[in-house]
ModelCIF file with pLDDT and N, C-alpha, C, O atoms, coordinates in Angstrom:
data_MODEL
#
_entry.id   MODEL 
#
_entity.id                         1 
_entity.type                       polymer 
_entity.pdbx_number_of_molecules   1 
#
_entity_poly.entity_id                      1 
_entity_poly.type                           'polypeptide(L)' 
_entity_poly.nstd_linkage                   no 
_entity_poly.nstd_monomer                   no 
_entity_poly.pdbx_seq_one_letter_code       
;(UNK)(UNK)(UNK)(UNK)(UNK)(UNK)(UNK)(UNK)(UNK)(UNK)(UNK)(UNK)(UNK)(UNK)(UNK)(UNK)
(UNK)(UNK)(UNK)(UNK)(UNK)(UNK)(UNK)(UNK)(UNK)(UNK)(UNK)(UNK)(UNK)(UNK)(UNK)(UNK)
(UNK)(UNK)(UNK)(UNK)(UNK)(UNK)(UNK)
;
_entity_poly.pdbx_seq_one_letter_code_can   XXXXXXXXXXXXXXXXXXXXXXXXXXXXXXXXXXXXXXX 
_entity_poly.pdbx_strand_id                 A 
#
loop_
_entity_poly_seq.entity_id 
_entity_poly_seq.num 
_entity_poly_seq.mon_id 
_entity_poly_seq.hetero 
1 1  UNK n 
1 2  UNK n 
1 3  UNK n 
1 4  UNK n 
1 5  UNK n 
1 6  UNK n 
1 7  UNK n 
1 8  UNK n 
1 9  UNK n 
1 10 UNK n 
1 11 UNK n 
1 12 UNK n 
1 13 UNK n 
1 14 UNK n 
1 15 UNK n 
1 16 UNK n 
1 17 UNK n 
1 18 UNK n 
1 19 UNK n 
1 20 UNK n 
1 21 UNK n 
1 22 UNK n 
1 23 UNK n 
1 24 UNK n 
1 25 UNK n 
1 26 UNK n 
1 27 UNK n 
1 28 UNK n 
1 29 UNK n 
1 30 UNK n 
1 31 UNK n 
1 32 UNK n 
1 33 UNK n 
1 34 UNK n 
1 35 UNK n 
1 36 UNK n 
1 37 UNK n 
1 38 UNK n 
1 39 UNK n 
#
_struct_asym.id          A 
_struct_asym.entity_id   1 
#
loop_
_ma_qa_metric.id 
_ma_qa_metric.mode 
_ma_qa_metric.name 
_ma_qa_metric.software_group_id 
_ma_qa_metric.type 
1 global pLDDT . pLDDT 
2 local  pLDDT . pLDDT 
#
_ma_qa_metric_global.metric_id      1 
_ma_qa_metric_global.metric_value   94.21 
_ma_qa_metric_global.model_id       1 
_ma_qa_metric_global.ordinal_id     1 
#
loop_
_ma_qa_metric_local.label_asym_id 
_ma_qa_metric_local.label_comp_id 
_ma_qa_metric_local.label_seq_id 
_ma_qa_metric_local.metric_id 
_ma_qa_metric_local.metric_value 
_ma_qa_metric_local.model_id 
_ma_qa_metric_local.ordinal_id 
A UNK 1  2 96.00 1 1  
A UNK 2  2 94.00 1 2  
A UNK 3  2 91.00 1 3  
A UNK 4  2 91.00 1 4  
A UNK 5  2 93.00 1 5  
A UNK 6  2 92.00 1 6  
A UNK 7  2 95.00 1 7  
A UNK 8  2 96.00 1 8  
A UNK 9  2 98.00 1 9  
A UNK 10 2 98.00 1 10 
A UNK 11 2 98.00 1 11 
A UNK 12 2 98.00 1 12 
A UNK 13 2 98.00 1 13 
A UNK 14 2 98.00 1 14 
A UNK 15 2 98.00 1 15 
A UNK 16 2 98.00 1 16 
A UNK 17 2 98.00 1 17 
A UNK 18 2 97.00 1 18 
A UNK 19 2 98.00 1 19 
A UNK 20 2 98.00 1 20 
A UNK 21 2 98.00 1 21 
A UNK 22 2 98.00 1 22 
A UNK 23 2 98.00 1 23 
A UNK 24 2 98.00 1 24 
A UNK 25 2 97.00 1 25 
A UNK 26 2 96.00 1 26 
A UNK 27 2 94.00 1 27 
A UNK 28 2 86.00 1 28 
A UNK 29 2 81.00 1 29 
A UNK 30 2 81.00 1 30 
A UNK 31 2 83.00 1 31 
A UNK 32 2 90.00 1 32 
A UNK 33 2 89.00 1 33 
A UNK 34 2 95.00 1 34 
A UNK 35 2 94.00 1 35 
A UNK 36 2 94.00 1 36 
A UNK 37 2 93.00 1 37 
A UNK 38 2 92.00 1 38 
A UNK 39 2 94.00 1 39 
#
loop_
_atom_site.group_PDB 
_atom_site.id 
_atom_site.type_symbol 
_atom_site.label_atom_id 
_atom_site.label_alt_id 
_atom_site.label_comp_id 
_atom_site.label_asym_id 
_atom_site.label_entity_id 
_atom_site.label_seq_id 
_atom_site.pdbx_PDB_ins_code 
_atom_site.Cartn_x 
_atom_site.Cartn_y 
_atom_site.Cartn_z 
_atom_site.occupancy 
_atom_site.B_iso_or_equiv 
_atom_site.pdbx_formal_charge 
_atom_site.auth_seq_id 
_atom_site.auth_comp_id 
_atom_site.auth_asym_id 
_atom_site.auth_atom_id 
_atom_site.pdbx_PDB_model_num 
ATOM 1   N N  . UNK A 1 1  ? -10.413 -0.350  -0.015  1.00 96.00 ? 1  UNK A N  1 
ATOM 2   C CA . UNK A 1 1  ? -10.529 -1.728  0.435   1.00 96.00 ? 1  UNK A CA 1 
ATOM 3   C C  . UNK A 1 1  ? -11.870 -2.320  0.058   1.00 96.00 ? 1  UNK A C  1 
ATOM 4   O O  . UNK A 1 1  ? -12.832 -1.571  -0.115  1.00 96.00 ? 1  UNK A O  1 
ATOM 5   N N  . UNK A 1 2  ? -11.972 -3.593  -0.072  1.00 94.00 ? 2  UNK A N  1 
ATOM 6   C CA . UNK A 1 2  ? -12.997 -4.465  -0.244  1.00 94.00 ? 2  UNK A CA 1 
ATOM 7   C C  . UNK A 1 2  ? -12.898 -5.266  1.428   1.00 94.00 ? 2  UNK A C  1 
ATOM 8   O O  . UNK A 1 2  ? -12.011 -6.106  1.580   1.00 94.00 ? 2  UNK A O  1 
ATOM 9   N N  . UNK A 1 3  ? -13.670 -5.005  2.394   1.00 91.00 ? 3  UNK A N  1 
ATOM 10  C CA . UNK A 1 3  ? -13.615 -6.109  3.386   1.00 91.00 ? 3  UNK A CA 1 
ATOM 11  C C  . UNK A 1 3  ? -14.424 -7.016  2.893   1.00 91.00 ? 3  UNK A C  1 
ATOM 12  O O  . UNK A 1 3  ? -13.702 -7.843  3.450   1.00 91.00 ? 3  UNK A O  1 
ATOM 13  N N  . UNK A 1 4  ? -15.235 -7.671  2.379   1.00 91.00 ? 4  UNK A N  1 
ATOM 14  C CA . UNK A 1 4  ? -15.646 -8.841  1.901   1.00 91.00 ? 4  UNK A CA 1 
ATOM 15  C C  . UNK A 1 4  ? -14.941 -9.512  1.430   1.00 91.00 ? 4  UNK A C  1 
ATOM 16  O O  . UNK A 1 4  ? -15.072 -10.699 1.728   1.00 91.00 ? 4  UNK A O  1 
ATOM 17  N N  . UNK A 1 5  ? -14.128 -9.238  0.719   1.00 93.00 ? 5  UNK A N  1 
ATOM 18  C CA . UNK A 1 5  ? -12.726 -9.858  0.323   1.00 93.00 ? 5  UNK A CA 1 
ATOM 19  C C  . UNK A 1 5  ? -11.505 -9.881  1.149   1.00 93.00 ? 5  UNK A C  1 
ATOM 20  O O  . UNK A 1 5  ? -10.572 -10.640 0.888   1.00 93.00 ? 5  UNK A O  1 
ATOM 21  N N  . UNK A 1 6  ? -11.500 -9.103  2.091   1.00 92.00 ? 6  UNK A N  1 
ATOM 22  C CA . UNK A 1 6  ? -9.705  -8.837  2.759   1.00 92.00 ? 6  UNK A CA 1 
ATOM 23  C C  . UNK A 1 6  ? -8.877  -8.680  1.643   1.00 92.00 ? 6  UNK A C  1 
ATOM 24  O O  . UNK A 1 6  ? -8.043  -9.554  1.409   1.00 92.00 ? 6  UNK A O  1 
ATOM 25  N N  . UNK A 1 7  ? -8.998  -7.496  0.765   1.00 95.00 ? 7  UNK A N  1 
ATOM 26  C CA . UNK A 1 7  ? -8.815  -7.077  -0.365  1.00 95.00 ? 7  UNK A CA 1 
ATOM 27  C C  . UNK A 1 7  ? -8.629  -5.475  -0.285  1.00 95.00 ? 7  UNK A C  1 
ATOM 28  O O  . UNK A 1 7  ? -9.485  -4.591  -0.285  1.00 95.00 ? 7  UNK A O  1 
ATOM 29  N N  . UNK A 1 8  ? -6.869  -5.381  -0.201  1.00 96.00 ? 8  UNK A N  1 
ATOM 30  C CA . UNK A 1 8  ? -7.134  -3.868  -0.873  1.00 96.00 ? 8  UNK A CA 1 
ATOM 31  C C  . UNK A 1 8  ? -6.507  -3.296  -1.472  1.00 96.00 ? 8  UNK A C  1 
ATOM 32  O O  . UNK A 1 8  ? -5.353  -3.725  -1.491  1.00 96.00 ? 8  UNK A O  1 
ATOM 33  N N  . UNK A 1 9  ? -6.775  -2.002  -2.340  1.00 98.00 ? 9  UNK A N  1 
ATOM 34  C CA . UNK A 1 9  ? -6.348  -1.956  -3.511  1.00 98.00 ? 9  UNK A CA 1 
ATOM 35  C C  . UNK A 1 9  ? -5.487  -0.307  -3.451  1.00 98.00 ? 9  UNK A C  1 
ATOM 36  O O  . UNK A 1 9  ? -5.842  0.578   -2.672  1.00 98.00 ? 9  UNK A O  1 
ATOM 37  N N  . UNK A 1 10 ? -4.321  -0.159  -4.442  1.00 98.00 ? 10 UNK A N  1 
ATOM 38  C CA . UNK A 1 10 ? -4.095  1.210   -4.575  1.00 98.00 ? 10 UNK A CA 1 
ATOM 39  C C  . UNK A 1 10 ? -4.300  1.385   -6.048  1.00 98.00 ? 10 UNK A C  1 
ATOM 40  O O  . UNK A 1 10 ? -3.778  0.566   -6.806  1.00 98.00 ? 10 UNK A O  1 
ATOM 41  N N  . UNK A 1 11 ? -4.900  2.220   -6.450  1.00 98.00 ? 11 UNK A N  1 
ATOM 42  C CA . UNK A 1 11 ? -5.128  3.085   -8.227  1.00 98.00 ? 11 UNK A CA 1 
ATOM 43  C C  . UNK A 1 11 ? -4.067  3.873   -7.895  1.00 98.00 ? 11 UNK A C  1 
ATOM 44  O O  . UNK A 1 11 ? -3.688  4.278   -6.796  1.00 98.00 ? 11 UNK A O  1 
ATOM 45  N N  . UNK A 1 12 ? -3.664  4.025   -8.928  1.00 98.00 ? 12 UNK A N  1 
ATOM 46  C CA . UNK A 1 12 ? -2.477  4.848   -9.190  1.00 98.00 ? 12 UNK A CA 1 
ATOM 47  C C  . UNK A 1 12 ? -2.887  5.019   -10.618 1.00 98.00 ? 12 UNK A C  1 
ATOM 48  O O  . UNK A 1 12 ? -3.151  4.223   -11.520 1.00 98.00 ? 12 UNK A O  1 
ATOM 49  N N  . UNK A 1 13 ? -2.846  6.585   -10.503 1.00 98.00 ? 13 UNK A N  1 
ATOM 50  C CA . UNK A 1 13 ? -3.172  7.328   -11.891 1.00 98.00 ? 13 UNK A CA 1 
ATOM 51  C C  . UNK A 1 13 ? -1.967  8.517   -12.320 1.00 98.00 ? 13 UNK A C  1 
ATOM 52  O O  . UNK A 1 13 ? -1.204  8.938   -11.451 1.00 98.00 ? 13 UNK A O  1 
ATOM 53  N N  . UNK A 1 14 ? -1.902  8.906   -13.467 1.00 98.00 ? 14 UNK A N  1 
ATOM 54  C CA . UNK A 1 14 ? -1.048  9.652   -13.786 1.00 98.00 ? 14 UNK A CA 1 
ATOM 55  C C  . UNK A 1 14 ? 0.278   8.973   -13.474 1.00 98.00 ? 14 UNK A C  1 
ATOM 56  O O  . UNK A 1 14 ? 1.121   9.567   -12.801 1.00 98.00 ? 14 UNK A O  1 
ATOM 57  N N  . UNK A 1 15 ? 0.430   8.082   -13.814 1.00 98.00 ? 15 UNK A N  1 
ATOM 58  C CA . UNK A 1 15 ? 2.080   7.632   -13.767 1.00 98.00 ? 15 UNK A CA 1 
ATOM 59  C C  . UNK A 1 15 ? 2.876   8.298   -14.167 1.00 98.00 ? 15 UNK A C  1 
ATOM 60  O O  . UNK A 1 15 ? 2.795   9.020   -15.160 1.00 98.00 ? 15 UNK A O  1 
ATOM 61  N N  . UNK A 1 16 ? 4.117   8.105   -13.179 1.00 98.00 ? 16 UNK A N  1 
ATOM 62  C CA . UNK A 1 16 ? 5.639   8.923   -13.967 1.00 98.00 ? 16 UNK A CA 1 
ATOM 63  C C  . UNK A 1 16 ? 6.553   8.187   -13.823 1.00 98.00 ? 16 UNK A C  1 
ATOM 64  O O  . UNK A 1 16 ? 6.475   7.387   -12.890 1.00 98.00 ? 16 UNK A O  1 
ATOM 65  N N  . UNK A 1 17 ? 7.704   8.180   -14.650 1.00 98.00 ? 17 UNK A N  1 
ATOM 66  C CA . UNK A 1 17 ? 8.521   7.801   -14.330 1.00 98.00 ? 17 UNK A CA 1 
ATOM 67  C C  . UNK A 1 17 ? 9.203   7.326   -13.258 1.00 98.00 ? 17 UNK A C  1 
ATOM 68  O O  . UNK A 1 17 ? 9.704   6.216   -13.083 1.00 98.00 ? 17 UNK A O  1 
ATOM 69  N N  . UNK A 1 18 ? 9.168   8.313   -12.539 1.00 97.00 ? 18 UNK A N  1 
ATOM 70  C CA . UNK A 1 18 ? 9.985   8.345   -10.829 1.00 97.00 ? 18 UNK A CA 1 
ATOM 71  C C  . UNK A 1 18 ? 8.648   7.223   -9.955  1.00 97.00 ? 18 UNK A C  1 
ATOM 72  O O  . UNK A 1 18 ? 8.965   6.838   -8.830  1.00 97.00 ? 18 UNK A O  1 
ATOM 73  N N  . UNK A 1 19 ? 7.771   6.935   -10.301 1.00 98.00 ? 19 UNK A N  1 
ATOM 74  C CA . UNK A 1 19 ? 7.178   5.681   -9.768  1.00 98.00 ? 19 UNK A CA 1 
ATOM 75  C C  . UNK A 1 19 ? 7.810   4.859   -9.941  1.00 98.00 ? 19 UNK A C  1 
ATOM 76  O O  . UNK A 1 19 ? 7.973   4.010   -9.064  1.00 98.00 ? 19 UNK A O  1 
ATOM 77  N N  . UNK A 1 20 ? 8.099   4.824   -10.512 1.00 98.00 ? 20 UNK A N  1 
ATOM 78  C CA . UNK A 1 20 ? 8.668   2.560   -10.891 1.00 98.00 ? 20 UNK A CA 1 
ATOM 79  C C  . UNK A 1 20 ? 9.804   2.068   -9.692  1.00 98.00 ? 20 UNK A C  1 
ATOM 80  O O  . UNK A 1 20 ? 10.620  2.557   -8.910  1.00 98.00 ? 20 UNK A O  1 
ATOM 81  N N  . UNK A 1 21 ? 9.424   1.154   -9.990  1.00 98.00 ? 21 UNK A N  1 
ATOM 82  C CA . UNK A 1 21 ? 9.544   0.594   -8.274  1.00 98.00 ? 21 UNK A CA 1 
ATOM 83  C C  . UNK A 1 21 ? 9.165   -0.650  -7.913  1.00 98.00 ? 21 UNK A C  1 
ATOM 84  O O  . UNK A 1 21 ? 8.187   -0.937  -8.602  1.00 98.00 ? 21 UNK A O  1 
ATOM 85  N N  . UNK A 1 22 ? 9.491   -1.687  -7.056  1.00 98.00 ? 22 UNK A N  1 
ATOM 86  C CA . UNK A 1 22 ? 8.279   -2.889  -6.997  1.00 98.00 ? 22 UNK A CA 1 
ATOM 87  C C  . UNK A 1 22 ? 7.478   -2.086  -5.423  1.00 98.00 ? 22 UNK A C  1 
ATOM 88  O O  . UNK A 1 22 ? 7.858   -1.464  -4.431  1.00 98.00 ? 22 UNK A O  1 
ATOM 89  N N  . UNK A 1 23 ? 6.710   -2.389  -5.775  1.00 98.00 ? 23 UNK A N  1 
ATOM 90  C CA . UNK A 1 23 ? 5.210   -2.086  -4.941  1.00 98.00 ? 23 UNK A CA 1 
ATOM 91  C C  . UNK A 1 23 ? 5.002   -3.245  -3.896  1.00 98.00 ? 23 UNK A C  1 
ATOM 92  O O  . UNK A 1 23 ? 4.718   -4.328  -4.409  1.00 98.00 ? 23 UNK A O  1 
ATOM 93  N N  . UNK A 1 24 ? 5.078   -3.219  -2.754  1.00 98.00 ? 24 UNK A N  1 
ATOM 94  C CA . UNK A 1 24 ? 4.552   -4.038  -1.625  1.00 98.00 ? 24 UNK A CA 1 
ATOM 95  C C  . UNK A 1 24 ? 3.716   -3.904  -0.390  1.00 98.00 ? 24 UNK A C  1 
ATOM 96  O O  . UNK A 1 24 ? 3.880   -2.987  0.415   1.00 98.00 ? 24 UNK A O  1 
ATOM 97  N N  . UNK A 1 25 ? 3.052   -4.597  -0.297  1.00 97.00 ? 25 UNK A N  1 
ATOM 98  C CA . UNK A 1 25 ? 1.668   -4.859  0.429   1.00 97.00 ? 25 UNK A CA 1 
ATOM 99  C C  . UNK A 1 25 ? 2.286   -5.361  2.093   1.00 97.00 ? 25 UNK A C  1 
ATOM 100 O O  . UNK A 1 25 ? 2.909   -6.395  2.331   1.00 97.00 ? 25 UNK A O  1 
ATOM 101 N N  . UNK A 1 26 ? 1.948   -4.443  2.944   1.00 96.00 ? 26 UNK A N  1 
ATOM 102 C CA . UNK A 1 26 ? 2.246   -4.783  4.296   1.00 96.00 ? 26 UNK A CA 1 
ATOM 103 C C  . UNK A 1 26 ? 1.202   -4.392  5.395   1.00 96.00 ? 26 UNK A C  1 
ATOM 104 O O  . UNK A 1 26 ? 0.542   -3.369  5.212   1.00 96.00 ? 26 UNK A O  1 
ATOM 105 N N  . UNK A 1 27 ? 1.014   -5.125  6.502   1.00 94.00 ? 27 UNK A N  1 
ATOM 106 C CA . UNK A 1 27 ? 0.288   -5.446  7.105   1.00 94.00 ? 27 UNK A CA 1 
ATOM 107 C C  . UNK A 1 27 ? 0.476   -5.232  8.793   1.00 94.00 ? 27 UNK A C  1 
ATOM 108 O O  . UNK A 1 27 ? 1.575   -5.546  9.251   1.00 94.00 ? 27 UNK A O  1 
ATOM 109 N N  . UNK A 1 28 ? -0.394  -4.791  9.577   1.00 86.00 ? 28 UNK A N  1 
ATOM 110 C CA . UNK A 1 28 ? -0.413  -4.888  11.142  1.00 86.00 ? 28 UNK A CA 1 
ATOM 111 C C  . UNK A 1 28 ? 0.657   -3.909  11.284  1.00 86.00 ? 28 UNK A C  1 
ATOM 112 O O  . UNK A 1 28 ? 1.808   -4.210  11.602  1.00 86.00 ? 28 UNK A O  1 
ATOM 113 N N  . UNK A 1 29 ? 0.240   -2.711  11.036  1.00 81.00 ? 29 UNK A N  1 
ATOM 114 C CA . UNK A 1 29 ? 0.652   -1.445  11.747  1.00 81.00 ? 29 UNK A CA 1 
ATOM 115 C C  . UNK A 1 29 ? 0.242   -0.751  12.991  1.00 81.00 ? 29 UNK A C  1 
ATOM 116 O O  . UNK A 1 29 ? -0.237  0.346   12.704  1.00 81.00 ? 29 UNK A O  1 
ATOM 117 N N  . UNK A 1 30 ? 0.250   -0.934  14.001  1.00 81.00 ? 30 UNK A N  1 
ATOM 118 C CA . UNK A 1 30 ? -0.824  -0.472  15.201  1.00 81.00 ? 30 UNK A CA 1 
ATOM 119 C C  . UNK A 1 30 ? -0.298  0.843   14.928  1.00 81.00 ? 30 UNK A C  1 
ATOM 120 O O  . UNK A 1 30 ? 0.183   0.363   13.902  1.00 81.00 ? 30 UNK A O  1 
ATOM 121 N N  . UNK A 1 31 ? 0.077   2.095   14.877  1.00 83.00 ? 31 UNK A N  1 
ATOM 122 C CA . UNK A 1 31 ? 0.425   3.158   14.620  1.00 83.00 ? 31 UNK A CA 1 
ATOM 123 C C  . UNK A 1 31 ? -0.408  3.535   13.231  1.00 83.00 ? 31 UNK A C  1 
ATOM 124 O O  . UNK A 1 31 ? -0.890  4.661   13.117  1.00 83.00 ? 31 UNK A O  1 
ATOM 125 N N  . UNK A 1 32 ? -0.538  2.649   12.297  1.00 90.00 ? 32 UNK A N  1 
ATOM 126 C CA . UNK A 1 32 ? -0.628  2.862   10.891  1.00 90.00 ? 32 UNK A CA 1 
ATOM 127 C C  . UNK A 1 32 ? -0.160  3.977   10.770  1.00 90.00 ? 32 UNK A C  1 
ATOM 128 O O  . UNK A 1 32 ? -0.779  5.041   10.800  1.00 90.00 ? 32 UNK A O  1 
ATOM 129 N N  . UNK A 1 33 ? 1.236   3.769   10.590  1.00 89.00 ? 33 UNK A N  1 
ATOM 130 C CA . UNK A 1 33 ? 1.793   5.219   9.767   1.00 89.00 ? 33 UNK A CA 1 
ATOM 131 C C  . UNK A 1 33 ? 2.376   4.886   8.285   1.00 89.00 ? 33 UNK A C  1 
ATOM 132 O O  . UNK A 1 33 ? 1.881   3.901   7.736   1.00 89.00 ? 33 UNK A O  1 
ATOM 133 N N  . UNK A 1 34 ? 3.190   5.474   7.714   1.00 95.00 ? 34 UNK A N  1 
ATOM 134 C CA . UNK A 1 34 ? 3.790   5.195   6.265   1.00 95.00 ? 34 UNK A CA 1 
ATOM 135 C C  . UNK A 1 34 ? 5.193   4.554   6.665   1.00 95.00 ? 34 UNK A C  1 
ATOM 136 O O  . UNK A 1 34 ? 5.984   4.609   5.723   1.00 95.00 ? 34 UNK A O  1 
ATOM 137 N N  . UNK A 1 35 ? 5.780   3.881   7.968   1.00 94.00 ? 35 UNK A N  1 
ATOM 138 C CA . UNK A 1 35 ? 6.649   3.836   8.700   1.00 94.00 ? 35 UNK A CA 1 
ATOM 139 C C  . UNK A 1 35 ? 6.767   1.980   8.289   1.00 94.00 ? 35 UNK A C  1 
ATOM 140 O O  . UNK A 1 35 ? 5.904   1.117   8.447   1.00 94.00 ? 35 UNK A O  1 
ATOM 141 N N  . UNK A 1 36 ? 8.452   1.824   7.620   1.00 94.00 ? 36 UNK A N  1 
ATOM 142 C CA . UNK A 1 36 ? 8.019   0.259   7.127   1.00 94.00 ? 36 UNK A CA 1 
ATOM 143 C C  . UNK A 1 36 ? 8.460   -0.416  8.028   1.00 94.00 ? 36 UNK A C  1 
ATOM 144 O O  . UNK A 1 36 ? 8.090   -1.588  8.093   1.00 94.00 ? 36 UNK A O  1 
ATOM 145 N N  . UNK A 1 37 ? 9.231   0.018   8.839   1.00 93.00 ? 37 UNK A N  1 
ATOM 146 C CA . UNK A 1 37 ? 9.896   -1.128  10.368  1.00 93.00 ? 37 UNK A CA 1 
ATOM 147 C C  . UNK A 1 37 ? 7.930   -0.498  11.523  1.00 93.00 ? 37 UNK A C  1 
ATOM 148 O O  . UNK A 1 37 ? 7.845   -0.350  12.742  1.00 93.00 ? 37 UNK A O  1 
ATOM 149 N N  . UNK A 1 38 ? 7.238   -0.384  10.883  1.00 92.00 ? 38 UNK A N  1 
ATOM 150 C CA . UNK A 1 38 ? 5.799   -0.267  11.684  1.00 92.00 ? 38 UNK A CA 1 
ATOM 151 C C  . UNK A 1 38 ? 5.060   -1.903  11.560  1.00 92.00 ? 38 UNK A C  1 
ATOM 152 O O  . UNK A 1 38 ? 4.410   -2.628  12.314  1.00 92.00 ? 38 UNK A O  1 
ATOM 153 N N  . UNK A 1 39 ? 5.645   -1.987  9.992   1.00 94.00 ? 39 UNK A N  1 
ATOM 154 C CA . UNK A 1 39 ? 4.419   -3.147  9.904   1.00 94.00 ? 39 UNK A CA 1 
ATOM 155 C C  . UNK A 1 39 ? 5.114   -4.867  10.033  1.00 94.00 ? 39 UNK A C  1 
ATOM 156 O O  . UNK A 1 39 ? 4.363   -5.841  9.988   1.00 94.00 ? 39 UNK A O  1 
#
């Protein structure tokens, strides 16, 4: 994260195949888990 910005970022290195995917950004997890009905 950048907090000066409210900015944050994932690198993702070594790509594979089995990544591809659309990628989405979610927010206000009080648990913060990897849980998507969390945020």
């Amino acid at each position: 994260q950048d907090t000066s910005k409210n900015t944050v970022y994932l690198q993702m290195n070594s790509l594979k195949p089995e990544d591809t995917a659309m990628y989405y950004c979610a927010a206000d997890s009080h648990a913060c888990s990897l849980l998507a009905a969390s945020f």
